[in-house]
N, C-alpha and C. Protein backbone atom coordinates (compact mmCIF):
# COMPACT_ATOMS: atom_id res chain seq x y z
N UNK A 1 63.53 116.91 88.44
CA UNK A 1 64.18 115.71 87.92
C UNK A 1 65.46 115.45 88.70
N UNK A 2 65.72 114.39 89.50
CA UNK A 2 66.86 113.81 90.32
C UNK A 2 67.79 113.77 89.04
N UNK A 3 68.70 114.23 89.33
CA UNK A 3 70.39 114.07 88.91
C UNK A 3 71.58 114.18 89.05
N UNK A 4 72.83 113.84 88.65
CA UNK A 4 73.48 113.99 89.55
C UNK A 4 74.45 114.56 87.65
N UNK A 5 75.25 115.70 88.11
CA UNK A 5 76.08 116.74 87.16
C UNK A 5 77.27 116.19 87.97
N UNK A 6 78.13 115.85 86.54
CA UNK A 6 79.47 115.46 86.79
C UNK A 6 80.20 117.11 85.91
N UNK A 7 81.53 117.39 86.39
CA UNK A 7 82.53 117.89 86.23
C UNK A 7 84.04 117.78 86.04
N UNK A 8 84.54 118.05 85.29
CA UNK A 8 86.01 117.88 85.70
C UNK A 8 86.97 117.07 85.07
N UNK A 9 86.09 116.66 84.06
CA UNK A 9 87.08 115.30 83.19
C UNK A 9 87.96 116.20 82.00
N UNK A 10 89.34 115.64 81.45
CA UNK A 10 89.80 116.19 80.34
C UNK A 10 90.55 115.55 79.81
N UNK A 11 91.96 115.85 79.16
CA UNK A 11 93.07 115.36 78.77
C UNK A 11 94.00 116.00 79.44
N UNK A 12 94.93 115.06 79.87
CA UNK A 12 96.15 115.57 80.86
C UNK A 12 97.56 114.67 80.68
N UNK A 13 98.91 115.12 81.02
CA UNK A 13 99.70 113.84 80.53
C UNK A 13 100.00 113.29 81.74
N UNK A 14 100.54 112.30 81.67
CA UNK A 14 101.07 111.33 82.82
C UNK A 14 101.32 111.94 83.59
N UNK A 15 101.67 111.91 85.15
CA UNK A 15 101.67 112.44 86.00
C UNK A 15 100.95 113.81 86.42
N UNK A 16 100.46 114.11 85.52
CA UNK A 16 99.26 115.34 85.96
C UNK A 16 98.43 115.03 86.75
N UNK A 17 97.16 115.92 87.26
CA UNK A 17 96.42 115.62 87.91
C UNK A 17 94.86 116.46 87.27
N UNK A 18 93.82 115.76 88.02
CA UNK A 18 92.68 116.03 87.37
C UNK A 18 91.63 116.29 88.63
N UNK A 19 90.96 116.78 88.43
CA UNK A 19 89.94 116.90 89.62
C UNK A 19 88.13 117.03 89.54
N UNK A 20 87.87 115.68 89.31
CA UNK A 20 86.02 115.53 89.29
C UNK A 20 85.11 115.89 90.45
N UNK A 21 84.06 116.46 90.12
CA UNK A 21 83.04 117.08 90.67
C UNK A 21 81.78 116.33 90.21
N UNK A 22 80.97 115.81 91.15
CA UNK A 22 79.57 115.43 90.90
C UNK A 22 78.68 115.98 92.31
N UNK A 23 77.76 116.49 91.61
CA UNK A 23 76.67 117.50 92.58
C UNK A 23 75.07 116.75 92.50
N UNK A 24 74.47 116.34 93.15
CA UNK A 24 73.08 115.66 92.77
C UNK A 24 72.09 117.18 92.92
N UNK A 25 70.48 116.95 92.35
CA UNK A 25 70.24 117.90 92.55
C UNK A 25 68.38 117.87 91.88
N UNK A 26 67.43 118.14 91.98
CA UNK A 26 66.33 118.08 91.64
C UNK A 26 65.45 117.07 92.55
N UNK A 27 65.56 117.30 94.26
CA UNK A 27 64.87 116.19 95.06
C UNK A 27 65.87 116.53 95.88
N UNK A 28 65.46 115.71 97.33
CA UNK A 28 65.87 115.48 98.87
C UNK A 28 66.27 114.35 98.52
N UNK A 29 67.44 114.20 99.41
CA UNK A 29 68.14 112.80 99.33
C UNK A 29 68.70 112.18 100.37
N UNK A 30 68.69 111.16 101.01
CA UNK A 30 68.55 110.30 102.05
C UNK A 30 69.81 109.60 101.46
N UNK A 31 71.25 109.63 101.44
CA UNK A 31 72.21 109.08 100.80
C UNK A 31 73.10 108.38 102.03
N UNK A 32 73.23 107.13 101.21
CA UNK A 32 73.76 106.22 102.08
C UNK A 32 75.50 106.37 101.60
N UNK A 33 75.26 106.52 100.69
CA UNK A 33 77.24 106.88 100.14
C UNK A 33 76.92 107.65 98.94
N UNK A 34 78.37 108.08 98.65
CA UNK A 34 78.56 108.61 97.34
C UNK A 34 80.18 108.17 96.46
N UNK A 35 80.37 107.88 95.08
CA UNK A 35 81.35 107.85 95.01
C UNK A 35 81.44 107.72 93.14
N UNK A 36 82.32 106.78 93.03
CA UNK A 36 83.20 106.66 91.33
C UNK A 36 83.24 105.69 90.66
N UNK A 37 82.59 105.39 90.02
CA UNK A 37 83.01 104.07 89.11
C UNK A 37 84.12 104.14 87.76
N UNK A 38 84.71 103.43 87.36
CA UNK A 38 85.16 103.71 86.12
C UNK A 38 85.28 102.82 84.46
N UNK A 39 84.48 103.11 83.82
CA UNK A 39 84.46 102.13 82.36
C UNK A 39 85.55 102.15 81.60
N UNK A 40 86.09 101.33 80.69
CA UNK A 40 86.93 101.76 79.83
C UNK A 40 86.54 100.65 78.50
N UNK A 41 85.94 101.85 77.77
CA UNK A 41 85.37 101.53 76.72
C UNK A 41 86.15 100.16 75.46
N UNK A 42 85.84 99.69 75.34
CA UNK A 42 86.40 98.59 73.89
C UNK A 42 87.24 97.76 74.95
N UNK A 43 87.14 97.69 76.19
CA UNK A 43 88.13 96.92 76.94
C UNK A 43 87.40 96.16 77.77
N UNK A 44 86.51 96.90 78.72
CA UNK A 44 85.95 96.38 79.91
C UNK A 44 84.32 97.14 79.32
N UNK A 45 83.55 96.44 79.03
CA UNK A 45 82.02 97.23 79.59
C UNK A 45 81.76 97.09 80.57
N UNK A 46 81.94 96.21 81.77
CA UNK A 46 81.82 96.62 82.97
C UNK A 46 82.50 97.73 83.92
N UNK A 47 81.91 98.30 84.57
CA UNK A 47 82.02 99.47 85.62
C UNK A 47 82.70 98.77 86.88
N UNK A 48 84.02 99.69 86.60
CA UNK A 48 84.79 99.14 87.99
C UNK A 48 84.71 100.51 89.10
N UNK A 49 84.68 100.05 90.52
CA UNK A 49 84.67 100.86 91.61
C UNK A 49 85.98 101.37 91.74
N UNK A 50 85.80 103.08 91.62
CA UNK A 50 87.38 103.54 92.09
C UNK A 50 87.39 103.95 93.38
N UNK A 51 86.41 104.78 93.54
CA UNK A 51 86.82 105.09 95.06
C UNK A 51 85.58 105.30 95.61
N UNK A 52 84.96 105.24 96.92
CA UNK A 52 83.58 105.84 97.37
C UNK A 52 83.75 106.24 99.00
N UNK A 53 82.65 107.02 99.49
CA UNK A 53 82.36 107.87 100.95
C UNK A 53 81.62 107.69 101.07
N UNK A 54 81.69 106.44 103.05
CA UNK A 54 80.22 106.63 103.27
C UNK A 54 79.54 108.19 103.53
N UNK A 55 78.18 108.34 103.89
CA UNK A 55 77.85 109.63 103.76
C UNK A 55 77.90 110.15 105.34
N UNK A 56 77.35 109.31 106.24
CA UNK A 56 77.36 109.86 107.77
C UNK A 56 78.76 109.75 108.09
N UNK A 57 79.72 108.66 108.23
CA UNK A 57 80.77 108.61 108.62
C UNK A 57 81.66 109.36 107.40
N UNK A 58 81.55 109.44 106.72
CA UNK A 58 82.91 109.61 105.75
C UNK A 58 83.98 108.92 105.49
N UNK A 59 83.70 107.83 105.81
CA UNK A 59 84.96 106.69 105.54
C UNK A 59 85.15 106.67 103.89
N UNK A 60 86.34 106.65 103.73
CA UNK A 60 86.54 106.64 101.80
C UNK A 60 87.09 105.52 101.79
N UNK A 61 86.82 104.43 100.68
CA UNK A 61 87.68 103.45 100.38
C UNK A 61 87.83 103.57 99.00
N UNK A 62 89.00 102.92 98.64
CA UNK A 62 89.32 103.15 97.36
C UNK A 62 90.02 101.61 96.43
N UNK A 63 89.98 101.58 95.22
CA UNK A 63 90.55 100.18 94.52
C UNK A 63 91.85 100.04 95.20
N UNK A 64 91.82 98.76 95.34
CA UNK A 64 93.42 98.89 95.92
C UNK A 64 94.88 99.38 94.92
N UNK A 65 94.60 99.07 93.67
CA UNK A 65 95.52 99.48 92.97
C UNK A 65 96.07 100.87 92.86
N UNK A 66 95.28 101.51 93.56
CA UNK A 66 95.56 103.09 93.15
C UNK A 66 96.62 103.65 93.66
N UNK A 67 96.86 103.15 94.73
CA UNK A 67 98.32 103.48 95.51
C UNK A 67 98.29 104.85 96.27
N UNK A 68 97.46 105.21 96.77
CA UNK A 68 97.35 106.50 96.81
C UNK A 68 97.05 107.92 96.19
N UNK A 69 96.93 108.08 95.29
CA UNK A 69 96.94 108.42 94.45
C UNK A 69 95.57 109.37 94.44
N UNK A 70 94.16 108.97 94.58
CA UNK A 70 93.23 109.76 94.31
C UNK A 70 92.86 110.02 95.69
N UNK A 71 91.80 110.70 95.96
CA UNK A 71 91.46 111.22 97.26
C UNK A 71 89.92 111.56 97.22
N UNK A 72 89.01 111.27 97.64
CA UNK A 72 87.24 111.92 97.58
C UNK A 72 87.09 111.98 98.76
N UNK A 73 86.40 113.35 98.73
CA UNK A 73 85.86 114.17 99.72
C UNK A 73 84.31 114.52 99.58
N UNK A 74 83.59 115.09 100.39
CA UNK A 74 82.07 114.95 100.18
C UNK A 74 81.92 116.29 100.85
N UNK A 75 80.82 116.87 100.65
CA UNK A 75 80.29 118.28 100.70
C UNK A 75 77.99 117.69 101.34
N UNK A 76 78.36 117.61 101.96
CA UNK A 76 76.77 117.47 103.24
C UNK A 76 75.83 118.41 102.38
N UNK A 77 76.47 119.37 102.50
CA UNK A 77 75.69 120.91 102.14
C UNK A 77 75.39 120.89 100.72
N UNK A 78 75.56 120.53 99.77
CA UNK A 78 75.68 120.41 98.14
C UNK A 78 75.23 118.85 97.83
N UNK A 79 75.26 117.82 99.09
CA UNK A 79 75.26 116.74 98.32
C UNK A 79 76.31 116.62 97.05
N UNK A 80 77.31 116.26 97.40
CA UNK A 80 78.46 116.13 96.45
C UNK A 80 79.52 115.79 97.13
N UNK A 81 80.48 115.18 95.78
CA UNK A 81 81.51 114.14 96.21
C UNK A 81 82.56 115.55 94.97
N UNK A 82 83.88 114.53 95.35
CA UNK A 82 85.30 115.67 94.45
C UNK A 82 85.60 114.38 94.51
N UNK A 83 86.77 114.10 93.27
CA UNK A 83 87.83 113.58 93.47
C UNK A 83 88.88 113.76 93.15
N UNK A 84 89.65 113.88 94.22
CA UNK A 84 91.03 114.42 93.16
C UNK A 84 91.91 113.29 93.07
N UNK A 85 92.55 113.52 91.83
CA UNK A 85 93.32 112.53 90.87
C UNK A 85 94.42 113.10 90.69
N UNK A 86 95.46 112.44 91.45
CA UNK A 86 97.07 112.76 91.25
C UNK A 86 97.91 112.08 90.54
N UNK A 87 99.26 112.39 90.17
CA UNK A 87 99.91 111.36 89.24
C UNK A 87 99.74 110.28 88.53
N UNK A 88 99.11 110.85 87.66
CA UNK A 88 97.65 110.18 86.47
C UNK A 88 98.69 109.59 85.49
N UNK A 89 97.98 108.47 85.42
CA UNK A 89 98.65 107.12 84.10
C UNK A 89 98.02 107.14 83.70
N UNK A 90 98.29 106.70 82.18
CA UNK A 90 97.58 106.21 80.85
C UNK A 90 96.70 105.07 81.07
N UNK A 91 96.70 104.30 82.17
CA UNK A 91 95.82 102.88 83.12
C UNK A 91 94.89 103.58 83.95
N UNK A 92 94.92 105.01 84.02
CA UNK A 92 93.71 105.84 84.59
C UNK A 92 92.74 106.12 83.51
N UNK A 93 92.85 106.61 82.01
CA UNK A 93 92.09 106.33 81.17
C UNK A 93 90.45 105.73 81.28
N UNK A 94 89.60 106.62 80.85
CA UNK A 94 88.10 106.27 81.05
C UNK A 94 87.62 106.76 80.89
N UNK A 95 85.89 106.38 81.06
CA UNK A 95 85.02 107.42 81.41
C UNK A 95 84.72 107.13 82.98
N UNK A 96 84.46 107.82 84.09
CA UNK A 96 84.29 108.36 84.73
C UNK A 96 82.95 108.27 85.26
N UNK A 97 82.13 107.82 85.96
CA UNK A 97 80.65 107.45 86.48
C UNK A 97 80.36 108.29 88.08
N UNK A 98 79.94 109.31 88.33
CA UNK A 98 79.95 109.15 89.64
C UNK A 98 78.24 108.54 89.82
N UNK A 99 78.31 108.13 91.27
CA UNK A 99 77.21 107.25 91.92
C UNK A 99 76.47 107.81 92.92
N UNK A 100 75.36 107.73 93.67
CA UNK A 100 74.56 108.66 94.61
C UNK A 100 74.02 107.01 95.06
N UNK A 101 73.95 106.24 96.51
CA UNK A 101 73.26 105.11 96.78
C UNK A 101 72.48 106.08 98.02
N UNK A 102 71.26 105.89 97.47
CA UNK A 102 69.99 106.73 98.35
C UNK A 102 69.22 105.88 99.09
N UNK A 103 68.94 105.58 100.52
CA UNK A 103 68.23 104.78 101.07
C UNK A 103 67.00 104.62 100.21
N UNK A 104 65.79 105.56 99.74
CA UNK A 104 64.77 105.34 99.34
C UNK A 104 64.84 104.84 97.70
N UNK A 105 65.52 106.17 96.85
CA UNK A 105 65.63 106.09 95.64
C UNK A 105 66.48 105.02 94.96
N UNK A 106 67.65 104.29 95.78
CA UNK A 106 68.14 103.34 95.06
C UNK A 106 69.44 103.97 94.80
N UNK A 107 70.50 102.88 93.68
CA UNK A 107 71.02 104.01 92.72
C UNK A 107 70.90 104.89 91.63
N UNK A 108 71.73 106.13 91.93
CA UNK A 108 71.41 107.23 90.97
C UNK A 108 72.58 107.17 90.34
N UNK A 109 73.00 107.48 88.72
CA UNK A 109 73.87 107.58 88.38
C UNK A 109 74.15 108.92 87.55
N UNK A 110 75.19 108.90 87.12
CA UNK A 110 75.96 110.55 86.90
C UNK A 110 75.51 110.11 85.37
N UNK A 111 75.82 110.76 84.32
CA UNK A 111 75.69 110.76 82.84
C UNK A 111 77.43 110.09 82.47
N UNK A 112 78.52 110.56 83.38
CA UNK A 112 79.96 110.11 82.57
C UNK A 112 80.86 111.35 82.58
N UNK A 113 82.21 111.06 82.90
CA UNK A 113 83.38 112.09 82.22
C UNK A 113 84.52 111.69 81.87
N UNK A 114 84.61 112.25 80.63
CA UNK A 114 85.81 110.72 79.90
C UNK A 114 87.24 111.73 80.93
N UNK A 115 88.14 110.85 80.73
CA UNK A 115 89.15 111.28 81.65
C UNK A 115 90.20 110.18 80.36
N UNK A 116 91.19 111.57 79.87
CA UNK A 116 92.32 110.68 78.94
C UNK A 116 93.57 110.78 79.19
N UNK A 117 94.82 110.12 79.85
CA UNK A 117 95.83 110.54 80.15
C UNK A 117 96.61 109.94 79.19
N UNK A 118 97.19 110.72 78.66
CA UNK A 118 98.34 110.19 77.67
C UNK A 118 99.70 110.10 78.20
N UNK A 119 100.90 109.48 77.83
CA UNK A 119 102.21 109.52 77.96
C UNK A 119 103.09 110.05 77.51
């Protein structure tokens, strides 16, 4: 069964930092990128893009708002993306989506990791 296991979500206060893990895994994968979406429930049901890596090049782009702030890295060998999340606001708040875009399979999506920063 293709899936992709997220890690790493919690509660942290403002300016903390957090660090997500998504690993795909049950199948060969032909991945064109990997990366993050983020929901925030009772506010937005749509899924906004936080950050993503293409997979051959490794180019990362990220929302522009972030300011620097997060960073994703990718792992070839594991099929997997990290992201690390620095000086975390209460406007970082969510759940957490990571993404797998597979030439053949399409998109794959993660199950979710709520991520809560308080002040």
């Amino acid at each position: 069964q293709v899936q992709l296991v997220e890690s790493g979500g919690g509660s942290v206060q403002a300016g903390g930092s957090l660090r997500l893990s998504c690993a795909a895994s049950g199948g060969t994968f032909n991945v064109m990128d990997m990366g993050w979406f983020r929901q925030i429930p009772g506010v937005d049901q749509d899924r906004r893009i936080v950050a993503r890596i293409s997979w051959r090049a490794g180019s990362a782009h990220y929302r522009d708002s972030l300011g620097g702030r997060f960073t994703i890295t990718r792992d070839h060998n594991k099929t997997a993306v990290s992201l690390q999340m620095n000086t975390l606001e209460p406007e970082d708040t969510g759940i957490y989506y990571c993404y797998l875009d597979d030439y053949e399979r399409g998109r794959i999506w993660g199950q979710g990791t709520q991520v809560t920063v308080s002040s």
